[in-house]
N, C-alpha and C. Protein backbone atom coordinates (compact mmCIF):
# COMPACT_ATOMS: atom_id res chain seq x y z
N UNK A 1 0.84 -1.19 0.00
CA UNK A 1 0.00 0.00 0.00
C UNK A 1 0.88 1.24 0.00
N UNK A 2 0.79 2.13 -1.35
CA UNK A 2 1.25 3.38 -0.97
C UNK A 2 0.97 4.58 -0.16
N UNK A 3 1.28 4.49 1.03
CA UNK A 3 0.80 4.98 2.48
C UNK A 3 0.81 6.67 1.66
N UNK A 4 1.86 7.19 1.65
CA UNK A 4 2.15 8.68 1.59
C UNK A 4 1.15 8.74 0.23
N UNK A 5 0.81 8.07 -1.08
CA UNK A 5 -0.43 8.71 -1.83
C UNK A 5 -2.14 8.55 -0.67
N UNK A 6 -1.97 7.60 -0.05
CA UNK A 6 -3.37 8.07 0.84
C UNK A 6 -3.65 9.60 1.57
N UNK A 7 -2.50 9.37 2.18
CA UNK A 7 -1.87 10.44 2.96
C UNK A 7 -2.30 11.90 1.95
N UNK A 8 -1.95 12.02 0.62
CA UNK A 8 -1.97 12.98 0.06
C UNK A 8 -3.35 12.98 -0.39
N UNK A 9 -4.01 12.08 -0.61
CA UNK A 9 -5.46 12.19 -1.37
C UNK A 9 -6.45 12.69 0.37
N UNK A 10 -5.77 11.96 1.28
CA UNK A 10 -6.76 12.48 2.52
C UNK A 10 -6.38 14.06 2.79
N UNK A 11 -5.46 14.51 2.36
CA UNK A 11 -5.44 15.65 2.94
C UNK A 11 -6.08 16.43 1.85
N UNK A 12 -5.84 16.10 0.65
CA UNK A 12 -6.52 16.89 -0.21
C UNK A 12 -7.58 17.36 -0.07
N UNK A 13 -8.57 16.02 0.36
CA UNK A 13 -10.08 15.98 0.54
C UNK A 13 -10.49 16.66 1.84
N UNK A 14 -9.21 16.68 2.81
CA UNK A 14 -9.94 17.66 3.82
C UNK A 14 -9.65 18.89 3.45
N UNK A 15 -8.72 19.26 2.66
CA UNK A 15 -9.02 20.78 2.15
C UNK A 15 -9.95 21.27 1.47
N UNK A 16 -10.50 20.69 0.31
CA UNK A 16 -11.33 21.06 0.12
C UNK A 16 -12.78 21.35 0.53
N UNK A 17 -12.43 20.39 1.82
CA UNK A 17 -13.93 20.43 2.83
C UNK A 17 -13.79 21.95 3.48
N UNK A 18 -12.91 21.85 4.18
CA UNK A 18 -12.63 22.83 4.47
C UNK A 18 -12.53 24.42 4.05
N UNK A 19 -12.14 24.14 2.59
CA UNK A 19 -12.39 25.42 1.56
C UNK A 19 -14.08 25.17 1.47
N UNK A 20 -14.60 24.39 1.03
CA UNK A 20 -16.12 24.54 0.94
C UNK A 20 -16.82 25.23 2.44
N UNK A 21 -15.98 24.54 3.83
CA UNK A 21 -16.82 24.68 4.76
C UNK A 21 -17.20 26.35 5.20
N UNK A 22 -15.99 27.08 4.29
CA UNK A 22 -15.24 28.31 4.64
C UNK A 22 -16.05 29.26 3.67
N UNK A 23 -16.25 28.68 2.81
CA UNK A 23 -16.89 29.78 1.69
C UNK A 23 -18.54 29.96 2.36
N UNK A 24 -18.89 28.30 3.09
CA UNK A 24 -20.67 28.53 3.35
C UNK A 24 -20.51 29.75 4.18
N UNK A 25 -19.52 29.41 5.19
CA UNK A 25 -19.52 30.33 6.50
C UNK A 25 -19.46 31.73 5.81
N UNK A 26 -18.73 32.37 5.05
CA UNK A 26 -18.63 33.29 4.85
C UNK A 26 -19.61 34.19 4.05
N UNK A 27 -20.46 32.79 3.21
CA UNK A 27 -21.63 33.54 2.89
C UNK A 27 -22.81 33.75 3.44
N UNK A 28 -22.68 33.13 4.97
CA UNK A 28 -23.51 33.24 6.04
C UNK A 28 -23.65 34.24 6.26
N UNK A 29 -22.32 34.90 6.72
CA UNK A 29 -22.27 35.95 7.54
C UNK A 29 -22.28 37.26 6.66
N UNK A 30 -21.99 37.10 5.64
CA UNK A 30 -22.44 38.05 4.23
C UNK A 30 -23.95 38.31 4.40
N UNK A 31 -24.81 37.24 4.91
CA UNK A 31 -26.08 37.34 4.39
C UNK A 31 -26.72 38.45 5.04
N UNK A 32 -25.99 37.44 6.58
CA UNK A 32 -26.73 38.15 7.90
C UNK A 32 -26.79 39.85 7.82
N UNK A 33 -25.34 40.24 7.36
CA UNK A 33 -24.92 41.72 7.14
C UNK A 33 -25.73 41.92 6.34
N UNK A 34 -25.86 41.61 5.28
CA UNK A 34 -26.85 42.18 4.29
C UNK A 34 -28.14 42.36 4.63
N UNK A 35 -28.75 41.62 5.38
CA UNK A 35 -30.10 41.72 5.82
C UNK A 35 -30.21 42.82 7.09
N UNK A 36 -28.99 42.94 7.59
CA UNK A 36 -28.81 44.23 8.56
C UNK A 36 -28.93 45.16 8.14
N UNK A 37 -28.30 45.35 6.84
CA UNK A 37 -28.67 46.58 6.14
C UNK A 37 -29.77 47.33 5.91
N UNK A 38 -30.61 45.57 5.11
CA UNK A 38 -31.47 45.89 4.64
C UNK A 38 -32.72 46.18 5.93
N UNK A 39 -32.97 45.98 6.89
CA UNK A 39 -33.78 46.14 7.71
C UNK A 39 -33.44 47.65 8.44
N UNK A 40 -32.26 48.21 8.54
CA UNK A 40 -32.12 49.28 8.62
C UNK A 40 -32.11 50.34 7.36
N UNK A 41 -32.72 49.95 6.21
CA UNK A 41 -32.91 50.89 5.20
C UNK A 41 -31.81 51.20 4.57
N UNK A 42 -30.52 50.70 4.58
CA UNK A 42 -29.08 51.16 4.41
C UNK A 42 -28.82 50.76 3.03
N UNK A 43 -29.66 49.53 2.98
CA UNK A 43 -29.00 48.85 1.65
C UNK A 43 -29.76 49.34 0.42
N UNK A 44 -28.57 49.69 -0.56
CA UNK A 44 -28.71 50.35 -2.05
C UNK A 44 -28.75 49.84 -3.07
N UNK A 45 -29.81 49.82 -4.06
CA UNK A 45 -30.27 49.19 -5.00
C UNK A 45 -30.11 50.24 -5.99
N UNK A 46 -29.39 49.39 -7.44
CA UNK A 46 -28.79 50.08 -8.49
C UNK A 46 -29.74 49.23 -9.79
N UNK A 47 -30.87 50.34 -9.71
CA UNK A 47 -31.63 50.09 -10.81
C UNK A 47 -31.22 49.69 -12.32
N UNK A 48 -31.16 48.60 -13.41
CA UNK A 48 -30.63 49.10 -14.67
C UNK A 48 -31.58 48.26 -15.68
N UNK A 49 -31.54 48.85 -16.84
CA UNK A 49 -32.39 47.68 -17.46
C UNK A 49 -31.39 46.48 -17.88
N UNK A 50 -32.16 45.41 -17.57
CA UNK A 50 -31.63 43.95 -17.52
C UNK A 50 -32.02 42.93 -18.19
N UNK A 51 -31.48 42.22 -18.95
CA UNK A 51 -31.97 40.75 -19.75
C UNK A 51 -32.35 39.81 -18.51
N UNK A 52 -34.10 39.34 -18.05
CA UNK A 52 -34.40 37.99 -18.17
C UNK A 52 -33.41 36.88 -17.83
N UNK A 53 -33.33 36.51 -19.47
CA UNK A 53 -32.37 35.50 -19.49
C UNK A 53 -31.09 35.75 -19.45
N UNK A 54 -30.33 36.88 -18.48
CA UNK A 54 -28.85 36.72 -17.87
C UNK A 54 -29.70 36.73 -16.22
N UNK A 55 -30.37 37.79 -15.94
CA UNK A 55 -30.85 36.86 -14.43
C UNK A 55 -30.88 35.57 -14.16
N UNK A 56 -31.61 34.94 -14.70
CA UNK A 56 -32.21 33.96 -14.73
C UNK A 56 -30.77 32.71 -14.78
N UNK A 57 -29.76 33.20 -15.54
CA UNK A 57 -28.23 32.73 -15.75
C UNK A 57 -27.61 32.66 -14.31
N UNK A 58 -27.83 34.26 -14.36
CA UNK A 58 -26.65 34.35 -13.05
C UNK A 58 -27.40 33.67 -11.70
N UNK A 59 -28.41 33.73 -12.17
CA UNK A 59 -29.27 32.99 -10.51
C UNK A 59 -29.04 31.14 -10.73
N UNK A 60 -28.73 30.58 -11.44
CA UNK A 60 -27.99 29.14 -11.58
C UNK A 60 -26.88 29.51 -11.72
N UNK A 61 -26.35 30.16 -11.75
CA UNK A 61 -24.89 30.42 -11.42
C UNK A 61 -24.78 30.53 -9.68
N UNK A 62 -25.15 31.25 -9.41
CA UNK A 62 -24.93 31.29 -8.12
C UNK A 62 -25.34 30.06 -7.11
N UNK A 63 -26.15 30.03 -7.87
CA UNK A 63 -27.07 28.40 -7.11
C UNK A 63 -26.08 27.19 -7.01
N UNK A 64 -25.35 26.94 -8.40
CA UNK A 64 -24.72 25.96 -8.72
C UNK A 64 -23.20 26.01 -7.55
N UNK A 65 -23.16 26.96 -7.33
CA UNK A 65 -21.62 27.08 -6.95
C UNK A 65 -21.80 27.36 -5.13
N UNK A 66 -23.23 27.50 -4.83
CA UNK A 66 -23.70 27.01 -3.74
C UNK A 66 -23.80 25.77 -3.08
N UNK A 67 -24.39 25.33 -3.72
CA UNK A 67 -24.94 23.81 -3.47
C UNK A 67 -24.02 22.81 -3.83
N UNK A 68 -22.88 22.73 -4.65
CA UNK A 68 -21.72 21.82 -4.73
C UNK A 68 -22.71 20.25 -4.84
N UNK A 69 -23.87 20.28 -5.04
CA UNK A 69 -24.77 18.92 -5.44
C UNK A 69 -24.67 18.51 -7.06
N UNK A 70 -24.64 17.31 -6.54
CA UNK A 70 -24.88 16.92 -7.87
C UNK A 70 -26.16 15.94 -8.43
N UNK A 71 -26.83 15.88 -7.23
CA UNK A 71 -28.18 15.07 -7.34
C UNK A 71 -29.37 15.98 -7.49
N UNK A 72 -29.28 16.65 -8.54
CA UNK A 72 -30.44 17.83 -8.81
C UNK A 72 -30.52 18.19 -9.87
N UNK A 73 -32.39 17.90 -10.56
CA UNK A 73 -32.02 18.36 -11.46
C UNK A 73 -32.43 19.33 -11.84
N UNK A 74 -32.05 20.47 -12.69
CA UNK A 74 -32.77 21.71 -12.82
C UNK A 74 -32.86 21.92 -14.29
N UNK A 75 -34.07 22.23 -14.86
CA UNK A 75 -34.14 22.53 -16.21
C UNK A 75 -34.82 24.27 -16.28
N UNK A 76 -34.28 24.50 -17.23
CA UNK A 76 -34.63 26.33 -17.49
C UNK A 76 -35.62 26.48 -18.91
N UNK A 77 -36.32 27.33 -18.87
CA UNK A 77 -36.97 27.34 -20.11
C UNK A 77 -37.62 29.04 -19.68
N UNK A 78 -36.96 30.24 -20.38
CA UNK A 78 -37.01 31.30 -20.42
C UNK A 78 -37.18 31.57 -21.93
N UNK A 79 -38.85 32.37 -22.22
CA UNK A 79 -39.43 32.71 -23.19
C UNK A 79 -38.34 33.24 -24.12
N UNK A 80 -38.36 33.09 -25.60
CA UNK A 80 -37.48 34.29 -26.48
C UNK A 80 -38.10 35.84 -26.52
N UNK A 81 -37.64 36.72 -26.81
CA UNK A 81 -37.71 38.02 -26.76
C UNK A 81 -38.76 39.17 -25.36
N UNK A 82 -38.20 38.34 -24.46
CA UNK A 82 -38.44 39.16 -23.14
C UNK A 82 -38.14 40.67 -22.85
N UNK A 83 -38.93 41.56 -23.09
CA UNK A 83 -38.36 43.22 -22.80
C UNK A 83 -37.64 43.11 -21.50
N UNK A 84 -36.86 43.48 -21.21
CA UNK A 84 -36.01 43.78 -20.27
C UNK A 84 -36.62 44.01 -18.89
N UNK A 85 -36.04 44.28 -17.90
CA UNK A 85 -36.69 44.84 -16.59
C UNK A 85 -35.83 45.72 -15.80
N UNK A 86 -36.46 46.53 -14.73
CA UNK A 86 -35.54 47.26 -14.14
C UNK A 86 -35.46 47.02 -13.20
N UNK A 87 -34.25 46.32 -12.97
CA UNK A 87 -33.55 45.55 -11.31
C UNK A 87 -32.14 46.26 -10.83
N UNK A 88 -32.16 45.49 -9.77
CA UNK A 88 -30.60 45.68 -9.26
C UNK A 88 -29.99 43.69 -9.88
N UNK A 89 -29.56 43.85 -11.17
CA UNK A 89 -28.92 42.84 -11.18
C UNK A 89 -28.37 41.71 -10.20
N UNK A 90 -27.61 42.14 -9.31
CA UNK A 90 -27.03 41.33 -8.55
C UNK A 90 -28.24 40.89 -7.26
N UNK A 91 -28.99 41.78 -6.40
CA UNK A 91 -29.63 41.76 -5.68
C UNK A 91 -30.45 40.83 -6.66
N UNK A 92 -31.39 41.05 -7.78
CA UNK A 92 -32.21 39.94 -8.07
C UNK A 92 -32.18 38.70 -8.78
N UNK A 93 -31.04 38.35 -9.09
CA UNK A 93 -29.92 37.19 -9.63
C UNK A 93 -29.77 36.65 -8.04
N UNK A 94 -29.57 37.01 -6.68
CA UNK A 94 -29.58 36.56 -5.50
C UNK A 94 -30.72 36.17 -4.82
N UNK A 95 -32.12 37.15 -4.95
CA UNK A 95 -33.09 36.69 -4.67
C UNK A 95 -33.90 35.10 -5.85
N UNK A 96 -33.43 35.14 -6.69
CA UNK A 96 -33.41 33.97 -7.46
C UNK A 96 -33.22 32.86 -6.73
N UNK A 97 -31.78 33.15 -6.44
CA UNK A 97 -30.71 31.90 -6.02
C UNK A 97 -31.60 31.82 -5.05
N UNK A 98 -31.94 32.36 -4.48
CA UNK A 98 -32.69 31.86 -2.96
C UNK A 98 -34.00 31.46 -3.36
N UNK A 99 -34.63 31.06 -3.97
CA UNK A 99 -35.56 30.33 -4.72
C UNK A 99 -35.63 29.11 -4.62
N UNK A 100 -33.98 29.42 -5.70
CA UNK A 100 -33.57 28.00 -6.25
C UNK A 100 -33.25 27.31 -5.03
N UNK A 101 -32.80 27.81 -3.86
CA UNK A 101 -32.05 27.04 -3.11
C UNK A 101 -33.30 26.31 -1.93
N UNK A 102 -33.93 27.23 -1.99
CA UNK A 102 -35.33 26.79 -0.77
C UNK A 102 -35.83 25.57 -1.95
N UNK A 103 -35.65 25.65 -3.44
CA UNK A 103 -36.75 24.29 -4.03
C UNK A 103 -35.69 23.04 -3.76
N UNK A 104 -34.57 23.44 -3.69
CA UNK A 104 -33.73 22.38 -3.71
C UNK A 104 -33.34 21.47 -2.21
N UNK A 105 -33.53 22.51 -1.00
CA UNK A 105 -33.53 22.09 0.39
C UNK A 105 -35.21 20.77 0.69
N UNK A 106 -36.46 21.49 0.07
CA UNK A 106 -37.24 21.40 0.29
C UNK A 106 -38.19 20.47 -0.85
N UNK A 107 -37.30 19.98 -1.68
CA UNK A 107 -37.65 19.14 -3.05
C UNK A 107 -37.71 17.32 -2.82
N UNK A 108 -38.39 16.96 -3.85
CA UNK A 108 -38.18 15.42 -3.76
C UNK A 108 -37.28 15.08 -3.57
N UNK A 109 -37.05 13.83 -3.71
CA UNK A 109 -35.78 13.18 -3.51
C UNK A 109 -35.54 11.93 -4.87
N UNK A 110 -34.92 12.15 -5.39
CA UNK A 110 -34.03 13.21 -5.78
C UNK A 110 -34.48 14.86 -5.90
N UNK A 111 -34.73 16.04 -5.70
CA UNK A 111 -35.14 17.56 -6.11
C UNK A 111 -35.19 17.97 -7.38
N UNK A 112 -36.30 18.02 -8.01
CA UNK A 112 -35.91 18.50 -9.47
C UNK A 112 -36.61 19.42 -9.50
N UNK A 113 -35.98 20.49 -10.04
CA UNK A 113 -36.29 22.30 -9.94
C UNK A 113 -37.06 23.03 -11.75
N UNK A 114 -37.64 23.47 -11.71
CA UNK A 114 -37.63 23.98 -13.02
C UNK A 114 -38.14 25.27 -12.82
N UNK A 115 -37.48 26.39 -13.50
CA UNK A 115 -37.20 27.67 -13.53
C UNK A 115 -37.36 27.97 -15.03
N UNK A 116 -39.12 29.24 -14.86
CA UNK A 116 -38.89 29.87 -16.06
C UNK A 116 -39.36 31.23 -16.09
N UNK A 117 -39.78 31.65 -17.31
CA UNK A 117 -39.48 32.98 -17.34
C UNK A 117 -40.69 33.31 -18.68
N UNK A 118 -41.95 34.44 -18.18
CA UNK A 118 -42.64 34.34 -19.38
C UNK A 118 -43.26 35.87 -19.49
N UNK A 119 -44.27 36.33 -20.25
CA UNK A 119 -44.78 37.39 -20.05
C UNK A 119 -46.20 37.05 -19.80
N UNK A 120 -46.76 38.14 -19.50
CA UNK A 120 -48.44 37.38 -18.49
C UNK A 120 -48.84 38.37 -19.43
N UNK A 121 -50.35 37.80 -19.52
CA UNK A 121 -51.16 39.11 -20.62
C UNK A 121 -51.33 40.26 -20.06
N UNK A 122 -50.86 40.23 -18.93
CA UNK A 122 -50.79 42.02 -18.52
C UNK A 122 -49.76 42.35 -18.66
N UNK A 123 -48.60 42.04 -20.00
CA UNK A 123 -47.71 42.39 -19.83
C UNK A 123 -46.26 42.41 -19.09
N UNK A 124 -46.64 42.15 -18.03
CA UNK A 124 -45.80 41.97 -16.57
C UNK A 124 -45.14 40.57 -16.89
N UNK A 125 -43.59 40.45 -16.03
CA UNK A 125 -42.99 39.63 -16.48
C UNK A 125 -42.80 38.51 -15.44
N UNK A 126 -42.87 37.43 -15.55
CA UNK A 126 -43.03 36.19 -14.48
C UNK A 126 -42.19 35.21 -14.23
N UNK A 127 -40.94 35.20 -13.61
CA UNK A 127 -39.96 34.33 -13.15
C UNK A 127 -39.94 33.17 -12.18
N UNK A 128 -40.74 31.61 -12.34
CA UNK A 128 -41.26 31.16 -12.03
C UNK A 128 -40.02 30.05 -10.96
N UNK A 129 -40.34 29.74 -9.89
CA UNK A 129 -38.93 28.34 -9.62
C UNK A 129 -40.20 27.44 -9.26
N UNK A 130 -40.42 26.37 -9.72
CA UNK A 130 -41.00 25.23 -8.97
C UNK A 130 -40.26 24.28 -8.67
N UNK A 131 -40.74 23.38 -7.63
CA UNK A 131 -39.97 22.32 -6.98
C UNK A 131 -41.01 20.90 -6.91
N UNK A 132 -40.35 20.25 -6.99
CA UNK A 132 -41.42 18.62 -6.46
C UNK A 132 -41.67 18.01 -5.29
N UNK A 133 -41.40 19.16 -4.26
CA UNK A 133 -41.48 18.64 -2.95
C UNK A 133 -42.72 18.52 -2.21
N UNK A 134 -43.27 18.48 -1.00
CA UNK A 134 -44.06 17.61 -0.62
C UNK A 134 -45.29 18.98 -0.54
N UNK A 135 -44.66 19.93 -0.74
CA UNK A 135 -45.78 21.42 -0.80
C UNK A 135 -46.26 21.99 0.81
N UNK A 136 -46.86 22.94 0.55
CA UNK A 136 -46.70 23.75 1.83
C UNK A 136 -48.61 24.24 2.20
N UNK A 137 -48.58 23.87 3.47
CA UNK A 137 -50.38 23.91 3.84
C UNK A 137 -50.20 25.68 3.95
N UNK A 138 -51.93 25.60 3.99
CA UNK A 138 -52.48 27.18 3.59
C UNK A 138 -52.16 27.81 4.85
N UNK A 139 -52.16 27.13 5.27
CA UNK A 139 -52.10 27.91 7.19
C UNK A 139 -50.65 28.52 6.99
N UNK A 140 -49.60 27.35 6.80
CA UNK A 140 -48.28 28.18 6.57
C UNK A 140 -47.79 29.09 5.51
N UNK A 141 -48.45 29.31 4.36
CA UNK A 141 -48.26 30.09 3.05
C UNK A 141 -47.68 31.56 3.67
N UNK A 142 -48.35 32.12 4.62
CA UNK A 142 -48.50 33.69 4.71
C UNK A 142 -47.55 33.90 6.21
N UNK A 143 -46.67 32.65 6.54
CA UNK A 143 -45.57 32.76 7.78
C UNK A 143 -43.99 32.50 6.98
N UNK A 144 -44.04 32.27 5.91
CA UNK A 144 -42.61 31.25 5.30
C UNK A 144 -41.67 33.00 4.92
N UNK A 145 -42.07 34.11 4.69
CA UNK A 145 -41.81 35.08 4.03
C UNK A 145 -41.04 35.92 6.06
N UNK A 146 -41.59 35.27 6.59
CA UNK A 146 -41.37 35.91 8.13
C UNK A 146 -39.48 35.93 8.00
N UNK A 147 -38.41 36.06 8.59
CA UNK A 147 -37.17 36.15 9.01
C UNK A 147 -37.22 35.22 10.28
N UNK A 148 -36.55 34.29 9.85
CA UNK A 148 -35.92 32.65 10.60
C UNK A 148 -36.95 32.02 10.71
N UNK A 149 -38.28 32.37 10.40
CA UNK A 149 -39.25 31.36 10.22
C UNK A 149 -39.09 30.11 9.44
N UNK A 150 -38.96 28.71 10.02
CA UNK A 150 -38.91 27.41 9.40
C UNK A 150 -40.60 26.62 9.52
N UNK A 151 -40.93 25.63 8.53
CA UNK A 151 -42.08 25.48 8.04
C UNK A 151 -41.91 24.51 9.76
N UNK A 152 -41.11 23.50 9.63
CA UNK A 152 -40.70 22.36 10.70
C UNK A 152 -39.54 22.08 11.26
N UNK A 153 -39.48 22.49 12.56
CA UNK A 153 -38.38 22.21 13.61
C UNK A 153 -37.50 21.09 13.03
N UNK A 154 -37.91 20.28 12.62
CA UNK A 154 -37.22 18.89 11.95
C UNK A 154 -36.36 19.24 11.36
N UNK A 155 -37.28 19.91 10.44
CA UNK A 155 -36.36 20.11 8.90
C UNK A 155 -35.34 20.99 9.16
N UNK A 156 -35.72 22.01 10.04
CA UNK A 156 -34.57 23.01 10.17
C UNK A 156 -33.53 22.45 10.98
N UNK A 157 -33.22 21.46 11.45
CA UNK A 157 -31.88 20.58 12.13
C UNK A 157 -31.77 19.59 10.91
N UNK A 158 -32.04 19.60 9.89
CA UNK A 158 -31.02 18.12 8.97
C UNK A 158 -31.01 19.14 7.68
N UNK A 159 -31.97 20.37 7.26
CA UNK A 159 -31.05 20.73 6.17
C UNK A 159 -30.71 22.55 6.89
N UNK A 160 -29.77 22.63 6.14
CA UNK A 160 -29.05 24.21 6.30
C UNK A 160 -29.53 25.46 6.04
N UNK A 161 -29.44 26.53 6.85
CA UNK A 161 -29.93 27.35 5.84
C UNK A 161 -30.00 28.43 7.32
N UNK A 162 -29.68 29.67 7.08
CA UNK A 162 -29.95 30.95 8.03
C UNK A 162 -31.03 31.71 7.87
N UNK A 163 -32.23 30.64 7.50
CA UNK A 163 -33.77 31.55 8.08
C UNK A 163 -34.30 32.38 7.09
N UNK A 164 -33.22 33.33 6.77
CA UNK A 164 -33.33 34.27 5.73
C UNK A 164 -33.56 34.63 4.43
N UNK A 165 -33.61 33.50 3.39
CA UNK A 165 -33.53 33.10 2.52
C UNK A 165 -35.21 33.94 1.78
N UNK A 166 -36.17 33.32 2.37
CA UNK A 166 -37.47 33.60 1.72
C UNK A 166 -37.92 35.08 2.31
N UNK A 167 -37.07 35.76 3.11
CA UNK A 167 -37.59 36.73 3.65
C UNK A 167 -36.88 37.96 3.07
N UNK A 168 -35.45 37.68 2.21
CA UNK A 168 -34.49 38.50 1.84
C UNK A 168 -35.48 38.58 -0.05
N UNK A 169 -36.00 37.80 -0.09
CA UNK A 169 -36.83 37.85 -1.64
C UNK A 169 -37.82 38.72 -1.20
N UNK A 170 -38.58 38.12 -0.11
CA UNK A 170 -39.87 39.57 -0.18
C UNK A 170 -39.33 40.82 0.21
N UNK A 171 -38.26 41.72 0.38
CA UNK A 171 -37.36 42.22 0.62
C UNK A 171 -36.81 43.10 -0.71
N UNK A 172 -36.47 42.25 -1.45
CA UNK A 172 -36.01 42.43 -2.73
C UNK A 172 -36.97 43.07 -3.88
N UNK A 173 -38.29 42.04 -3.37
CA UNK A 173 -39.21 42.35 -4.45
C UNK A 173 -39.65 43.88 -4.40
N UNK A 174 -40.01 43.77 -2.75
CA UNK A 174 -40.72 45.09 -2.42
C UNK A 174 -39.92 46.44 -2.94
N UNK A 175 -38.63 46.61 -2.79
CA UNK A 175 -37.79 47.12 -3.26
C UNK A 175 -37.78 47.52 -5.33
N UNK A 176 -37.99 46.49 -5.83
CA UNK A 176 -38.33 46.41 -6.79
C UNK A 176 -40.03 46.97 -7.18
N UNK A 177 -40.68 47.07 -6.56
CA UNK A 177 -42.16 47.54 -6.97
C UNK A 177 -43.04 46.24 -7.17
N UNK A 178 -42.03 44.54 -6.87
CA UNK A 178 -42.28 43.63 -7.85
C UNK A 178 -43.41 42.89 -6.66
N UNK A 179 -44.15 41.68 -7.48
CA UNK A 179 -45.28 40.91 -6.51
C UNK A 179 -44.47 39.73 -6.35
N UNK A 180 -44.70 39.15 -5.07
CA UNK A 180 -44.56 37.59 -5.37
C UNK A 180 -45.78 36.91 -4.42
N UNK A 181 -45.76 35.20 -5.69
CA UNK A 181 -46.80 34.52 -5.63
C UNK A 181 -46.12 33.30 -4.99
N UNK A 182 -47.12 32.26 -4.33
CA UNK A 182 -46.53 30.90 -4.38
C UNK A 182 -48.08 30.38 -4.26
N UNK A 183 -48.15 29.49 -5.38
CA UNK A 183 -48.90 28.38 -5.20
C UNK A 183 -48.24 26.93 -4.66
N UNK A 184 -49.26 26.28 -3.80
CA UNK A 184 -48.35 25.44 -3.53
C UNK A 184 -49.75 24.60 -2.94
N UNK A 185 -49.18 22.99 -2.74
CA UNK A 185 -50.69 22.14 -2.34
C UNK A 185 -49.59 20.80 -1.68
N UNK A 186 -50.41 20.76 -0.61
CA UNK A 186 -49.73 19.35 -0.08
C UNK A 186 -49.63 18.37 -0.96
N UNK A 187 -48.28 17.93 -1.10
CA UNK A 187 -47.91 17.06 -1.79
C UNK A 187 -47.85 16.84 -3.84
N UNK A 188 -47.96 17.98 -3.80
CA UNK A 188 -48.04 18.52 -4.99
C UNK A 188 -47.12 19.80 -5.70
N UNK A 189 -45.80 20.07 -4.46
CA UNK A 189 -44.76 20.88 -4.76
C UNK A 189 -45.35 22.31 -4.55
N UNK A 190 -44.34 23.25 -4.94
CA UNK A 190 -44.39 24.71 -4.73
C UNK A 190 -44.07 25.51 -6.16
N UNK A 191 -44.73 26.77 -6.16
CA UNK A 191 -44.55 27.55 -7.44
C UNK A 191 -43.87 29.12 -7.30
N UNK A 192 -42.75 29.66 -6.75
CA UNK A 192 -42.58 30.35 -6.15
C UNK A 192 -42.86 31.08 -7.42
N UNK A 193 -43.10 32.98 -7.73
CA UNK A 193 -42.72 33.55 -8.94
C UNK A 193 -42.79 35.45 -8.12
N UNK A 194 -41.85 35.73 -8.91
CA UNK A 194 -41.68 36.89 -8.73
C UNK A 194 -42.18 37.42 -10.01
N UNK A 195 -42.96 38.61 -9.47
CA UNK A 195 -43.70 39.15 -10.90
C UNK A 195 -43.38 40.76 -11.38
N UNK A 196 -42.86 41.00 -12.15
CA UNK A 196 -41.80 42.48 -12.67
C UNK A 196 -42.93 42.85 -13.68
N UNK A 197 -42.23 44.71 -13.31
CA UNK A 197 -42.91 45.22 -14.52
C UNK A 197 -41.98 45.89 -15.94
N UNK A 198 -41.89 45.38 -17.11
CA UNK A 198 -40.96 45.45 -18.31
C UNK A 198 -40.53 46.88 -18.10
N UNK A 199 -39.81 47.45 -18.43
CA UNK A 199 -39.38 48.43 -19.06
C UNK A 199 -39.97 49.14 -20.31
N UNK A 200 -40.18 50.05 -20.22
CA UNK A 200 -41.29 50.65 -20.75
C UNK A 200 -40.52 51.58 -22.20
């Protein structure tokens, strides 16, 4: 047995745990700050007009390089010729990711996500994440948007997550002028969508 290649493949693998364990932490505490901000009115939103489909990009971008999973599947299907919208890019490419990441905590098993993007006959533009998970009762619909509110004590000790996630989107939206919806039915998954108005 070549002792010193174990030796090197184990240490490898704890570095990289370690680099992973380091990046969650740090985007923890990124969050928390950010939501400090934002609850003290501090935080600044840089309106611009924006492609749809690079949100919609950068929000699986960010997702992907979150979640380090590979048991998920996510398919995208964003309409062709979407008028633009007026966001803070980064802020709503993040409130995305946090979409994506609540369908993926909270999804079947295996989680399969699908994310799209359409125009509604009023014009208004509709960025949809659904998930296949077990769905969410009516009683809880109008508490999940609260800050550290978890649906079940359970769940919040076996998967991860700083509370904040669904509360930093209604946050975002409001900020934006934008609505958000969730349909959702026991056992029949969730429809999260944030609803924008085009650029005029």
């Amino acid at each position: 047995i070549d002792r010193s290649y174990n030796d090197r493949a184990t240490q490898e693998k704890c570095v990289k745990l370690l680099l992973a364990e380091s990046e969650r932490l740090s985007a923890l505490i990124e969050r928390l700050l950010d939501w400090g901000r934002m609850e003290e009115g501090r935080k600044l939103y840089d309106l611009q007009p924006e492609s749809v489909q690079q949100l919609v990009d950068d929000a699986l971008s960010v997702f992907e390089r979150a979640t380090y999973q590979t048991d998920v599947k996510v398919s995208k299907d964003v309409a062709e010729g979407l008028p633009n919208v007026m966001v803070d890019r980064a802020a709503m490419a993040d409130a995305l990711a946090n979409l994506l990441s609540n369908a993926f905590k909270y999804g079947g098993t295996p989680p399969t996500i699908n994310v799209s993007a359409f125009q509604a006959a009023d014009k208004r533009i509709i960025i949809e994440v659904k998930d296949n998970g077990e769905g969410i009762e009516p009683s809880e619909q109008s508490r999940i948007f609260d800050k550290f509110y978890r649906i079940d004590d359970r769940l919040s000790r076996t998967r991860e997550g700083s509370g904040l996630g669904l509360a930093i989107v209604k946050h975002v939206a409001r900020a934006h002028d934008a609505e958000i919806r969730l349909e959702s039915a026991k056992g029949k998954g969730s429809t999260f969508a944030i609803v924008l108005s085009p650029v005029s």
